[in-house]
N, C-alpha and C. Protein backbone atom coordinates (compact mmCIF):
# COMPACT_ATOMS: atom_id res chain seq x y z
N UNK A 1 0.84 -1.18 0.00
CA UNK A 1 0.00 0.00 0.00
C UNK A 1 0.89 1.24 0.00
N UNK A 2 0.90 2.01 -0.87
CA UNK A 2 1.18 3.42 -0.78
C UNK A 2 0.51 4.70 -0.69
N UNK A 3 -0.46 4.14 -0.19
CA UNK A 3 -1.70 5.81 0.37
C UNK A 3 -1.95 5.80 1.82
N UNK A 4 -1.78 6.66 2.37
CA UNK A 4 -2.37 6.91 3.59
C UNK A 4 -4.03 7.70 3.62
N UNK A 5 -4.92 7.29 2.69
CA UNK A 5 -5.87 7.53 1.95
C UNK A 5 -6.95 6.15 2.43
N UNK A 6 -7.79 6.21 3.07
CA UNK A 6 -8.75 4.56 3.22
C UNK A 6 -9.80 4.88 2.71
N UNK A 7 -10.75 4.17 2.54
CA UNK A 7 -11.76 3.57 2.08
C UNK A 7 -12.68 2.94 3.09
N UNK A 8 -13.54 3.90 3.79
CA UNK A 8 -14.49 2.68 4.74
C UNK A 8 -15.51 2.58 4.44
N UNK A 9 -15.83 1.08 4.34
CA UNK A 9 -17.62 0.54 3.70
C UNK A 9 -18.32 0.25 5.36
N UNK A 10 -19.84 0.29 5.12
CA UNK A 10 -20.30 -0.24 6.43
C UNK A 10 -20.09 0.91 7.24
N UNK A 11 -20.14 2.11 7.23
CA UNK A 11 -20.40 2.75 7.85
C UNK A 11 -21.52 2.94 8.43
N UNK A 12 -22.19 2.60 9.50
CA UNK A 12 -23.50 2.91 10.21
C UNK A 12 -23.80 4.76 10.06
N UNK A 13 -25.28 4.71 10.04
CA UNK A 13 -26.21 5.92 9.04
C UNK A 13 -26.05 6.97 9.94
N UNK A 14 -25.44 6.50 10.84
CA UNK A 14 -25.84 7.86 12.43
C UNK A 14 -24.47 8.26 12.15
N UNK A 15 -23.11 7.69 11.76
CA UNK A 15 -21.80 8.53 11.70
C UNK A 15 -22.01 9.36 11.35
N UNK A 16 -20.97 10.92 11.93
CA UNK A 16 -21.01 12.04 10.80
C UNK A 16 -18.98 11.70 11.07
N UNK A 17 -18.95 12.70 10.00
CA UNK A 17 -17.61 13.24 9.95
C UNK A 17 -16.72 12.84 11.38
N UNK A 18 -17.13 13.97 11.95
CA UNK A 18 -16.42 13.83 13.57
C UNK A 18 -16.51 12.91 14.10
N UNK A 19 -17.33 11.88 13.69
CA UNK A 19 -17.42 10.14 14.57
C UNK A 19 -16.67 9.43 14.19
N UNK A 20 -16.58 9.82 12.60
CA UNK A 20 -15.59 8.83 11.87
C UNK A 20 -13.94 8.92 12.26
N UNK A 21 -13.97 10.29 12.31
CA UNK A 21 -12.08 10.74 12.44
C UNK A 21 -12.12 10.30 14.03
N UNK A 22 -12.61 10.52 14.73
CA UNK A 22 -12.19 9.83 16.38
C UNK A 22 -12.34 8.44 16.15
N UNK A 23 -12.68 8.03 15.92
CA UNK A 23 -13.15 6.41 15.71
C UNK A 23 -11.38 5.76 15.45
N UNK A 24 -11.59 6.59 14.28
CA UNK A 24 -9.74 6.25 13.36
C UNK A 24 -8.51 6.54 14.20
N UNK A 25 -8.66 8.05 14.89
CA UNK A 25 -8.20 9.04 15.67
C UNK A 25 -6.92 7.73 16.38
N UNK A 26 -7.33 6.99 17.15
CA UNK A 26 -7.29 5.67 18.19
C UNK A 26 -5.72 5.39 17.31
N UNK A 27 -5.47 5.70 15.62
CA UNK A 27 -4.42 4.65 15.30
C UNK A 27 -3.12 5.66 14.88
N UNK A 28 -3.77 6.54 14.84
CA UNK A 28 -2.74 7.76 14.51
C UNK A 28 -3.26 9.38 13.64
N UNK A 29 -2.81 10.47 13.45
CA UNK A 29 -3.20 11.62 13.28
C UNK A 29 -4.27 11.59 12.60
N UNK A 30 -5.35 12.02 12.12
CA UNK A 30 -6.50 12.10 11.35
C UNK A 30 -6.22 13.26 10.36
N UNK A 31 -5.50 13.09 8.79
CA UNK A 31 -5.82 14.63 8.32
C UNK A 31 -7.25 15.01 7.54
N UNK A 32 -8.28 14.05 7.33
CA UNK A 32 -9.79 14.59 7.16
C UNK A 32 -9.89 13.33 6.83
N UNK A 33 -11.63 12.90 7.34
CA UNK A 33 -12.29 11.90 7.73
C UNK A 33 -14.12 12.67 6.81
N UNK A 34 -14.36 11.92 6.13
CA UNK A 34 -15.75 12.35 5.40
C UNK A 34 -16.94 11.40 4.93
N UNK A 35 -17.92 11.11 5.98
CA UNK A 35 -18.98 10.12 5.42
C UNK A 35 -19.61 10.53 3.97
N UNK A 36 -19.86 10.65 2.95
CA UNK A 36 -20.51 10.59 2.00
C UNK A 36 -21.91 10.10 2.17
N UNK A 37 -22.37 11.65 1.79
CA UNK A 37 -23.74 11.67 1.68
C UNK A 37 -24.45 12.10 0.64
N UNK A 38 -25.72 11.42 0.56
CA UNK A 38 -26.84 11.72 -0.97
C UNK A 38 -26.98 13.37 -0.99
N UNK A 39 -26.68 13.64 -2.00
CA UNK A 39 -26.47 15.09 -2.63
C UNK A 39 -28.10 16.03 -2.42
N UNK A 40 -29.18 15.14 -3.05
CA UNK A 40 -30.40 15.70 -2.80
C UNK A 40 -31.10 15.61 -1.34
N UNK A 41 -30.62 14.22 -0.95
CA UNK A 41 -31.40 14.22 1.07
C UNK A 41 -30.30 14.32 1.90
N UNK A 42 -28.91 14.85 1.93
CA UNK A 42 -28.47 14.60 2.85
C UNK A 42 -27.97 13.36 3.84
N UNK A 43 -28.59 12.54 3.40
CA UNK A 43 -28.32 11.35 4.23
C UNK A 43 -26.97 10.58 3.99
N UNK A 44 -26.59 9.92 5.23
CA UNK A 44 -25.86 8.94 4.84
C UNK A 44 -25.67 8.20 3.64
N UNK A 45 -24.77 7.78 3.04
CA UNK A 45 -24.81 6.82 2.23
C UNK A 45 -24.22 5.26 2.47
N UNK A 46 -23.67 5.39 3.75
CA UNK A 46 -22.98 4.58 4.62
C UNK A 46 -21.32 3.74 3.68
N UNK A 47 -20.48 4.83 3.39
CA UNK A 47 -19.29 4.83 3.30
C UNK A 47 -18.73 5.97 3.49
N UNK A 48 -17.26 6.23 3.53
CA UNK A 48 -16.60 7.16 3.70
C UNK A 48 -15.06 7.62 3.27
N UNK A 49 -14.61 8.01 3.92
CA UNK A 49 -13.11 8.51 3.42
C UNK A 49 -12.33 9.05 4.71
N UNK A 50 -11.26 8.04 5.05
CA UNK A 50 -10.67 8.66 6.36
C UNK A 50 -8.95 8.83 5.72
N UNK A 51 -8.14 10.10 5.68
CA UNK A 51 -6.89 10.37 5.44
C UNK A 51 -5.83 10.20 6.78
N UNK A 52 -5.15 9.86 6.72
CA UNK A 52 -4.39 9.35 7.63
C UNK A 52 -2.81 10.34 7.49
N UNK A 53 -1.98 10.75 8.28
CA UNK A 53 -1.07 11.10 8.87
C UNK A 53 0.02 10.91 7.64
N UNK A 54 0.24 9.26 7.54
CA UNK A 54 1.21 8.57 6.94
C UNK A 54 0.54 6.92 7.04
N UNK A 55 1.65 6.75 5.55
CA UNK A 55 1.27 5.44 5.90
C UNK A 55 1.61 4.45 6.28
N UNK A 56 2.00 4.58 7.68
CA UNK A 56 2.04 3.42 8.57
C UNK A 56 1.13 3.71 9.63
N UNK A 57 0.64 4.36 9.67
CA UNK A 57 -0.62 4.81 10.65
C UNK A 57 -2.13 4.17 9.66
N UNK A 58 -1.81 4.47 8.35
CA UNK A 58 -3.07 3.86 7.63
C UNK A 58 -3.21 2.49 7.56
N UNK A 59 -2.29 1.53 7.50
CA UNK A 59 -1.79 0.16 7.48
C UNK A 59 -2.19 -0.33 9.01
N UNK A 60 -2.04 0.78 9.71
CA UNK A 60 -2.19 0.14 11.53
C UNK A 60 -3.65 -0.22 11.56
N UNK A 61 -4.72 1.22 10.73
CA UNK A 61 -5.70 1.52 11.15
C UNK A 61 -6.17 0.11 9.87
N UNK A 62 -6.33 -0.15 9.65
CA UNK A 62 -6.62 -1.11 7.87
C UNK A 62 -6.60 -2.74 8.83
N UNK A 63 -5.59 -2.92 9.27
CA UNK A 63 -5.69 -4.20 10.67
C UNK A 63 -6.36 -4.34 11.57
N UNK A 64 -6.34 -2.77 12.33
CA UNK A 64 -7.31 -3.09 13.25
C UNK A 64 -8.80 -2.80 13.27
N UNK A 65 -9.19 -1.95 11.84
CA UNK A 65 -10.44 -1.98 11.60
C UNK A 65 -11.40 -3.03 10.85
N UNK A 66 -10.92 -3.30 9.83
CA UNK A 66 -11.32 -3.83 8.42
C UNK A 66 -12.34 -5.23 9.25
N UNK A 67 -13.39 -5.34 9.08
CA UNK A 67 -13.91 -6.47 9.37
C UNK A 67 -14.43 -6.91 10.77
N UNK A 68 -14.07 -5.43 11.58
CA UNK A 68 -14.71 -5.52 12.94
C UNK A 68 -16.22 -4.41 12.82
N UNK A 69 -16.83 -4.72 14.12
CA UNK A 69 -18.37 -3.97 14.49
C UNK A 69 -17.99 -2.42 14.84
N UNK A 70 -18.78 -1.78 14.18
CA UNK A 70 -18.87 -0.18 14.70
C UNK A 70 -20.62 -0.26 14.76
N UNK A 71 -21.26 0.01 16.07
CA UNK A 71 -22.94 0.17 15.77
C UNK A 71 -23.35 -0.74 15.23
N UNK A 72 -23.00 -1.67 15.17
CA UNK A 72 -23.66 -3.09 14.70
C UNK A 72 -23.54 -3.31 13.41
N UNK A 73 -22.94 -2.48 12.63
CA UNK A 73 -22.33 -2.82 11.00
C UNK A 73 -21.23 -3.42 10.91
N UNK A 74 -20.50 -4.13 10.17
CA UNK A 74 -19.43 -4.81 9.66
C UNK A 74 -18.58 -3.88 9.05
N UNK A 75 -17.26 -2.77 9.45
CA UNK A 75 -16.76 -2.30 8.52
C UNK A 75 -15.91 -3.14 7.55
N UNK A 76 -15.79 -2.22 6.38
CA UNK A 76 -14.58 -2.90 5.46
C UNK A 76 -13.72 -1.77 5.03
N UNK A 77 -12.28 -1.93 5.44
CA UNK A 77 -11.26 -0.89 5.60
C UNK A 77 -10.45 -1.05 4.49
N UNK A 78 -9.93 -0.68 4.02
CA UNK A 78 -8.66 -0.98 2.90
C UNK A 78 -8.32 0.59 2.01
N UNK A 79 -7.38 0.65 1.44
CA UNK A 79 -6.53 2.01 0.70
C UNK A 79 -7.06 2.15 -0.18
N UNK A 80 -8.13 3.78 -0.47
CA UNK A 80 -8.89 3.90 -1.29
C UNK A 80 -8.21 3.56 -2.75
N UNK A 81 -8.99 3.24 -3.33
CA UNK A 81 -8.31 3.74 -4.94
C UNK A 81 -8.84 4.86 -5.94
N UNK A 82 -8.39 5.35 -6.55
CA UNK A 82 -8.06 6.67 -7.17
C UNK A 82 -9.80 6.68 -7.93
N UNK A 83 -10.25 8.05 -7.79
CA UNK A 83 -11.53 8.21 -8.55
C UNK A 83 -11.82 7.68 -9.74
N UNK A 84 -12.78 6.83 -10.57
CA UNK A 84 -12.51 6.50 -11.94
C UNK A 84 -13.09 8.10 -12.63
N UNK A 85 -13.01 8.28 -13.58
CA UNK A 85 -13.98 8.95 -14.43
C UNK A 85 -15.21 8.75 -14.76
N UNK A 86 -16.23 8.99 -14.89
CA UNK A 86 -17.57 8.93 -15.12
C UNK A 86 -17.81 10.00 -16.22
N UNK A 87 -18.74 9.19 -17.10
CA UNK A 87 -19.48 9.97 -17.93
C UNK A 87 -20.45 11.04 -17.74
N UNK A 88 -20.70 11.93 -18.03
CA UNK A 88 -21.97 13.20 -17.34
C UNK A 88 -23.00 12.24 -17.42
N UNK A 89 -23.41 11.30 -17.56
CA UNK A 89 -24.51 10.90 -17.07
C UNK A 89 -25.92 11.20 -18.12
N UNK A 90 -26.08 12.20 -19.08
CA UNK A 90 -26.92 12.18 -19.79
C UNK A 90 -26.50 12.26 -21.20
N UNK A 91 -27.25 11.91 -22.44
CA UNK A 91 -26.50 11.42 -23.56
C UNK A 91 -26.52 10.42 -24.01
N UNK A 92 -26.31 10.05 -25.47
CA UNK A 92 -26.10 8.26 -25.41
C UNK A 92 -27.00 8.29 -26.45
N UNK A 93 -27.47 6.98 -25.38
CA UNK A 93 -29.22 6.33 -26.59
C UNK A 93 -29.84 7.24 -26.39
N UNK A 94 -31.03 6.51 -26.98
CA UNK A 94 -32.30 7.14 -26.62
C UNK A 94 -33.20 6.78 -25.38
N UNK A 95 -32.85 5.77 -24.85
CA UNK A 95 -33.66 4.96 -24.00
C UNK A 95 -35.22 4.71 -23.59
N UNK A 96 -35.95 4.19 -22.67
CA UNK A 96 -37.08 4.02 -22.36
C UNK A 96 -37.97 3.60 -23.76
N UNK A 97 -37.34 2.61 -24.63
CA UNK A 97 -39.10 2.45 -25.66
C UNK A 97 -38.94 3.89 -26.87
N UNK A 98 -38.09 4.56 -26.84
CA UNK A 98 -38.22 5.43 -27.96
C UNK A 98 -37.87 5.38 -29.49
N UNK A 99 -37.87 4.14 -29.83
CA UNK A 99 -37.58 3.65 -31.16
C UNK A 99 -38.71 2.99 -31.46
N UNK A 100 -39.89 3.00 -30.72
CA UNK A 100 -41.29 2.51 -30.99
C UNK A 100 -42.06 3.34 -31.71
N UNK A 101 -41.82 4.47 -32.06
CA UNK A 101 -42.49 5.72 -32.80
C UNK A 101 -42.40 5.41 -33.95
């Protein structure tokens, strides 16, 4: 692993931000910790993004998290990987049945 960058799945819906980085806090410096949430409600989406110090503090935290209970969820810890690209999202076909005309 060469990121001090994680990836946490299984985040329970009640974390915010500040629950997440103390949670991590426990393995070494926190430099920003961010649950990801639905753009239109606000809500949880129950994953996140915790940045770590260095990485041997991220590797500590990746052992002793990955696969244990937070709130009764199962996390899954491991070194994010890099954003893919996405298409804008509208465009393309035609979709829904519109070649029936």
């Amino acid at each position: 692993m060469s990121e001090k960058k994680l990836y946490v799945g299984g985040v329970p819906y009640s974390v915010a931000d500040q629950r997440l980085g103390k949670v991590f806090a426990e393995h070494g410096t926190i430099e920003s910790a961010r649950v990801v949430t639905d753009r239109d409600t606000g809500w949880s989406r129950g994953f996140g993004f915790v940045e770590m110090e260095n990485q041997g503090e991220a590797e500590s935290a990746i052992s002793a998290w990955n696969g244990t209970d937070l709130d009764g969820r199962t996390l899954t810890v491991n070194a994010a990987r890099p954003r893919e690209n996405r298409s804008g999202g509208f465009g393309g076909g035609r979709g829904g049945g519109g070649d029936r005309w």
